[in-house]
Protein backbone atom coordinates (compact mmCIF):
# COMPACT_ATOMS: atom_id res chain seq x y z
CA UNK A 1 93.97 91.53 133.74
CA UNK A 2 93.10 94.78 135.73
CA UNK A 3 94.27 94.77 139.35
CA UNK A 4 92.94 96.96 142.09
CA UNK A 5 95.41 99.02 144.54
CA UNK A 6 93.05 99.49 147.08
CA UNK A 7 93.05 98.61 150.40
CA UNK A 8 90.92 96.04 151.68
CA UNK A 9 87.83 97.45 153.31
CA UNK A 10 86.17 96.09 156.61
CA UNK A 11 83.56 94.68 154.87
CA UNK A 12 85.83 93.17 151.81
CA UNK A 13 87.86 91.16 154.59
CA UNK A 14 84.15 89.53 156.01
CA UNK A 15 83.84 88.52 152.19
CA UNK A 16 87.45 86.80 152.02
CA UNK A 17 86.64 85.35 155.25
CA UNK A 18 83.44 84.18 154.35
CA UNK A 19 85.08 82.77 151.03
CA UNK A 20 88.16 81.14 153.01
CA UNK A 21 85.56 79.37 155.21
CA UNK A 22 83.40 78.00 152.07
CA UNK A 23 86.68 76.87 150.03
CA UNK A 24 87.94 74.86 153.43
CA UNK A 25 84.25 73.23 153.61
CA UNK A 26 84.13 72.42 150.02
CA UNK A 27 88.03 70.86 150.63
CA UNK A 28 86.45 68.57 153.21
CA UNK A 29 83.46 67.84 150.31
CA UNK A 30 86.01 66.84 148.08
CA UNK A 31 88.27 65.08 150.83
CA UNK A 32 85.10 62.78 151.82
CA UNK A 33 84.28 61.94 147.78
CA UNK A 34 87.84 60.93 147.55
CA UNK A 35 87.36 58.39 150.46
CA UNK A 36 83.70 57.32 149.26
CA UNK A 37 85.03 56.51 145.95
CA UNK A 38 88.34 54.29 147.51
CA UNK A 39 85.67 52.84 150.01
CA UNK A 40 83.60 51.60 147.22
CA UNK A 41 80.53 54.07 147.59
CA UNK A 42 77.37 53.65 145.72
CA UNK A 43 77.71 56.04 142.72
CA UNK A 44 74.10 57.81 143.12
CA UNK A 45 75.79 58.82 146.59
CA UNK A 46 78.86 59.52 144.97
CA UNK A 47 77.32 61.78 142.29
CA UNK A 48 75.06 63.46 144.76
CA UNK A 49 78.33 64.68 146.73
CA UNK A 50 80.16 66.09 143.67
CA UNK A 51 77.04 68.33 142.62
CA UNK A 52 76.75 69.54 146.28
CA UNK A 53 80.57 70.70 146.49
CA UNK A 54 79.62 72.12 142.37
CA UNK A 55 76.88 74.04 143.66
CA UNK A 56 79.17 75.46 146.72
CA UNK A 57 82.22 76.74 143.92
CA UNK A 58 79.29 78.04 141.99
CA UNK A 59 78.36 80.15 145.21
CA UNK A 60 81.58 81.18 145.59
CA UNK A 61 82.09 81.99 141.69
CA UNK A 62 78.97 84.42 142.21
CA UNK A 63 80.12 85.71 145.27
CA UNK A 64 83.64 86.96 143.87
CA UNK A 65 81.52 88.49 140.69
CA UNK A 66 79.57 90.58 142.49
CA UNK A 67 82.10 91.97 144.86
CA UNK A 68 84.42 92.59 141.75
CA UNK A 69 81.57 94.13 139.74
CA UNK A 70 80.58 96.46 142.93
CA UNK A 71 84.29 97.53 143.86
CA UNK A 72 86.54 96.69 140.68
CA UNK A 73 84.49 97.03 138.05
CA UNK A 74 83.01 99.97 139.05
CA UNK A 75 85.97 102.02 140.46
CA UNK A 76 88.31 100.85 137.04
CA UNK A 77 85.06 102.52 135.26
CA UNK A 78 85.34 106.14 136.98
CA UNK A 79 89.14 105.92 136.46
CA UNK A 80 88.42 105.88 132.81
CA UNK A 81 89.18 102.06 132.26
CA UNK A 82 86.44 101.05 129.58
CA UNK A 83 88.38 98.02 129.10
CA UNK A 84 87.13 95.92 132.50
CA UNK A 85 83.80 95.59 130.89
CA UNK A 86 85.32 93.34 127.88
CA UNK A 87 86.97 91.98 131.13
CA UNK A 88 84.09 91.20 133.04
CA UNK A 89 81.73 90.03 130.06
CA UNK A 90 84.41 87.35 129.18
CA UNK A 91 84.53 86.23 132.67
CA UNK A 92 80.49 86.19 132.53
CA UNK A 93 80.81 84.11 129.42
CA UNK A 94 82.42 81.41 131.22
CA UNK A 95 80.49 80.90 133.71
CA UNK A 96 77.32 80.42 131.78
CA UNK A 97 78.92 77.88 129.65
């Protein structure tokens, strides 16, 4: 894996903020499944919870893409690093799966 020396930019810190903040709110998700399923919780419910916090890591998933697409991708690119696309297209992959 390719790693980035930069800095963190003003607006890259809002991002990992914004990520932080999702990640704790899909730890509560997870949290309240855990206590639906010990209290006995209709499964429809049940179900309906775990494709909510799914669908809130899949935000987050496309979140971090894009951001390392824009800034890594891009900058390992103009340093000559043709290698991050096989990087990034493997990542792609597994997401789609």
């Amino acid at each position: 894996m390719i790693k980035s020396t930069k800095k963190p930019t003003e607006q890259s810190s809002k991002i990992q903020k914004s990520i932080i903040d999702r990640l704790n709110r899909v730890e509560g998700q997870i949290r309240g499944i855990k206590n639906m399923i010990e209290k006995g919780t209709y499964c429809d419910d049940v179900i309906n919870q775990l494709e909510a916090s799914r669908s809130a890591l899949s935000s987050i998933e496309l979140i971090l893409l894009e951001g390392h697409i824009k800034n890594c991708i891009i900058q390992q690119l103009k340093d000559g690093k043709e290698e991050s696309v096989d990087e990034v297209l493997k990542t792609i992959k597994k997401l789609i799966k």
